[in-house]
Protein backbone atom coordinates (compact mmCIF):
# COMPACT_ATOMS: atom_id res chain seq x y z
CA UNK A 1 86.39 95.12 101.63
CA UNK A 2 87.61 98.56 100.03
CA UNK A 3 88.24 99.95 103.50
CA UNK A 4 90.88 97.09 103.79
CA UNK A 5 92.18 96.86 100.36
CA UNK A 6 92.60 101.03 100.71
CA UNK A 7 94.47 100.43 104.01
CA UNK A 8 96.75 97.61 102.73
CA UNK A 9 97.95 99.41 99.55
CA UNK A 10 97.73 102.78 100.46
CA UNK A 11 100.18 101.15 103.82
CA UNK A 12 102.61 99.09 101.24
CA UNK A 13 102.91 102.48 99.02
CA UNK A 14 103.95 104.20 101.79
CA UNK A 15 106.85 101.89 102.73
CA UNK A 16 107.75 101.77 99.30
CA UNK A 17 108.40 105.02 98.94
CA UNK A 18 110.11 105.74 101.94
CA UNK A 19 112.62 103.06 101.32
CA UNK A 20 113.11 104.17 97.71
CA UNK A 21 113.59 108.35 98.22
CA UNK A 22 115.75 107.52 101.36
CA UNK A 23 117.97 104.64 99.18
CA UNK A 24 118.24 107.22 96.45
CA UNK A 25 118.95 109.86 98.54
CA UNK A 26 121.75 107.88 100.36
CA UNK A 27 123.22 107.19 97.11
CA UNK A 28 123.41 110.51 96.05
CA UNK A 29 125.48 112.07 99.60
CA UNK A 30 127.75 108.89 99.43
CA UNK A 31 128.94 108.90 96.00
CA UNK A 32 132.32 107.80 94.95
CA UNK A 33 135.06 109.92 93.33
CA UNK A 34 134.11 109.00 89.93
CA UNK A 35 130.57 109.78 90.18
CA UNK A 36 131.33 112.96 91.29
CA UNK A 37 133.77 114.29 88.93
CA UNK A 38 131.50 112.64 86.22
CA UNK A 39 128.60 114.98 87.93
CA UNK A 40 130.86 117.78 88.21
CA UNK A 41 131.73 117.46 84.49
CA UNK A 42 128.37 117.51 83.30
CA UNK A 43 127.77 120.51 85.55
CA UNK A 44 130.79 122.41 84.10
CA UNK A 45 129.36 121.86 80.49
CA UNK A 46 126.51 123.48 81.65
CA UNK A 47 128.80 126.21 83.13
CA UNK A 48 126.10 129.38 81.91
CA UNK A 49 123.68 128.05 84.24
CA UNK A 50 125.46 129.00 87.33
CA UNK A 51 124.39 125.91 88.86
CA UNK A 52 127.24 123.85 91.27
CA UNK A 53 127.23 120.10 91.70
CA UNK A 54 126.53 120.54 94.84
CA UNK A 55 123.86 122.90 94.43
CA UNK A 56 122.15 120.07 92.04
CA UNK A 57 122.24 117.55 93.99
CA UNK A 58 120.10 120.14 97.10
CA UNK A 59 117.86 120.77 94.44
CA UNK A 60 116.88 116.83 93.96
CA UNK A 61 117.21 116.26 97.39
CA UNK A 62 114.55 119.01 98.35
CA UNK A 63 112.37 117.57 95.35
CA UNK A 64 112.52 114.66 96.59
CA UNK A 65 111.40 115.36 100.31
CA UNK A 66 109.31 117.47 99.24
CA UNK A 67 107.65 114.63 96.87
CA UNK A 68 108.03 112.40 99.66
CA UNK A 69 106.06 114.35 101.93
CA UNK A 70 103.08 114.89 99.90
CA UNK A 71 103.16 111.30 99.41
CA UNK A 72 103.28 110.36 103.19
CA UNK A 73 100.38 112.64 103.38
CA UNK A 74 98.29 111.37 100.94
CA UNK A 75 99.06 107.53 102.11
CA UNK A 76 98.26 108.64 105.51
CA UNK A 77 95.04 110.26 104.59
CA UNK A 78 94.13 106.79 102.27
CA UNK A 79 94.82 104.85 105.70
CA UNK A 80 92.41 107.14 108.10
CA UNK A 81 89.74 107.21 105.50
CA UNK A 82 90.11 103.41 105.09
CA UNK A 83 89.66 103.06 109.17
CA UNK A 84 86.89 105.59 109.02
CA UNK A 85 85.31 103.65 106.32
CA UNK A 86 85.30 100.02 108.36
CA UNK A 87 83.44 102.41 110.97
CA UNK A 88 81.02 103.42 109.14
CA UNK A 89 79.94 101.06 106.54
CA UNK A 90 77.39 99.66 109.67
CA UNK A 91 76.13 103.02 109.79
CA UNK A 92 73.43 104.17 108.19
CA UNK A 93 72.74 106.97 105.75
CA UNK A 94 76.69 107.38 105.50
CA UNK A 95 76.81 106.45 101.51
CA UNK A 96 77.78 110.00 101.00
CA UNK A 97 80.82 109.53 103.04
CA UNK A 98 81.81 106.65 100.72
CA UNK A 99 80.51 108.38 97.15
CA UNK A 100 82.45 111.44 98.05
CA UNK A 101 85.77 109.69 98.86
CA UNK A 102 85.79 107.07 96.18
CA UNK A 103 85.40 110.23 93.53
CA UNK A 104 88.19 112.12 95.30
CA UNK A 105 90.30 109.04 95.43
CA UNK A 106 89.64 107.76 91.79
CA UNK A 107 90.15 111.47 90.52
CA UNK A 108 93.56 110.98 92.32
CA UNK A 109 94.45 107.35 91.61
CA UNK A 110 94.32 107.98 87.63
CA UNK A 111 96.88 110.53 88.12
CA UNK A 112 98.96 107.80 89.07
CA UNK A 113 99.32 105.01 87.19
CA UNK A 114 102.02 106.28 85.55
CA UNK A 115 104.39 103.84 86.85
CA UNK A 116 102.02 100.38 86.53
CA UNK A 117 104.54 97.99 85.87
CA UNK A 118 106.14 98.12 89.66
CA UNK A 119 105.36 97.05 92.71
CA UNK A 120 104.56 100.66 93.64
CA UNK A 121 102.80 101.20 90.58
CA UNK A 122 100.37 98.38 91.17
CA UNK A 123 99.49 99.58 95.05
CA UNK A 124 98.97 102.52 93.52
CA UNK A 125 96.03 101.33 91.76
CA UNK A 126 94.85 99.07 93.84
CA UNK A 127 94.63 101.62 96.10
CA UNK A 128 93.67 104.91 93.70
CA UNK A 129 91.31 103.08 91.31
CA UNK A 130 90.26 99.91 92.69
CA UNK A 131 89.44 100.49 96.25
CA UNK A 132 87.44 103.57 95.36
CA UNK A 133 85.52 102.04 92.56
CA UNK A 134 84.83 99.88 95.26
CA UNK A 135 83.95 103.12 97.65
CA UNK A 136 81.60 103.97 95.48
CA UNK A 137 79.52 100.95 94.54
CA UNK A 138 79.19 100.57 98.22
CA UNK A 139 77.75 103.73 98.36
CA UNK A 140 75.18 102.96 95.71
CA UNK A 141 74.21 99.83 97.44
CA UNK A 142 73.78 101.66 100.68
CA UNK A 143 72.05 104.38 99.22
CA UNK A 144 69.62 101.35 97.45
CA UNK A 145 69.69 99.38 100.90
């Protein structure tokens, strides 16, 4: 059951995130005239930092990929784990597998709830606190069995 929960979540997290960095990211390269002088303005008051508009909105942009990519990642590595756990939870003597992963997951999944209240926010738990609570209670009950 956490295998599948991990998969589902960890799945739906991904898509939401893809969808929201490249809808935010889309907004920001097709922005209007107002929008950008209004950016431009607020840039200009700024004008010691020697930062452009345009060199702002690069700077998001690469945060953002590169926030999207470590998310990706870490989705991606939820899904294997959650097919490698359906594998082995009929194996034997493999409760390590599932104490070890639930920790590293749970460890991770309290980092972020942050954003509960969303959609996002609440595969985010189900996927970084629930399913691994679940991880490891298996693994207790394996380790008992």
């Amino acid at each position: 059951m956490a295998s599948f929960i991990l998969i589902a979540f960890a799945a739906i997290a991904l898509v939401i995130s893809v969808i929201n960095v490249t809808k935010t990211l889309g907004q920001m390269n097709n922005m209007d005239a107002a929008t950008q002088a209004a950016l431009d303005n607020a840039v200009a008051a700024n004008a010691g930092s020697g930062v452009s508009a345009d060199m702002a909105v690069g700077l998001v942009s690469g945060i953002a990929y590169v926030t999207l990519a470590i998310t990706v990642i870490f989705n991606v590595l939820k899904i294997i784990i959650g097919i490698l756990g359906i594998k082995k939870s009929e194996v034997m003597g493999t409760n390590n597998f599932f104490m070890i992963w639930g920790i590293i997951f749970l460890v991770f999944g309290v980092f972020g709830l942050a954003g509960i209240m969303s959609l996002l926010g609440f595969c985010n738990l189900m996927a970084g606190i629930v399913a691994p609570l679940l991880f490891i209670i298996f693994a207790k009950q394996k380790k008992a069995a």
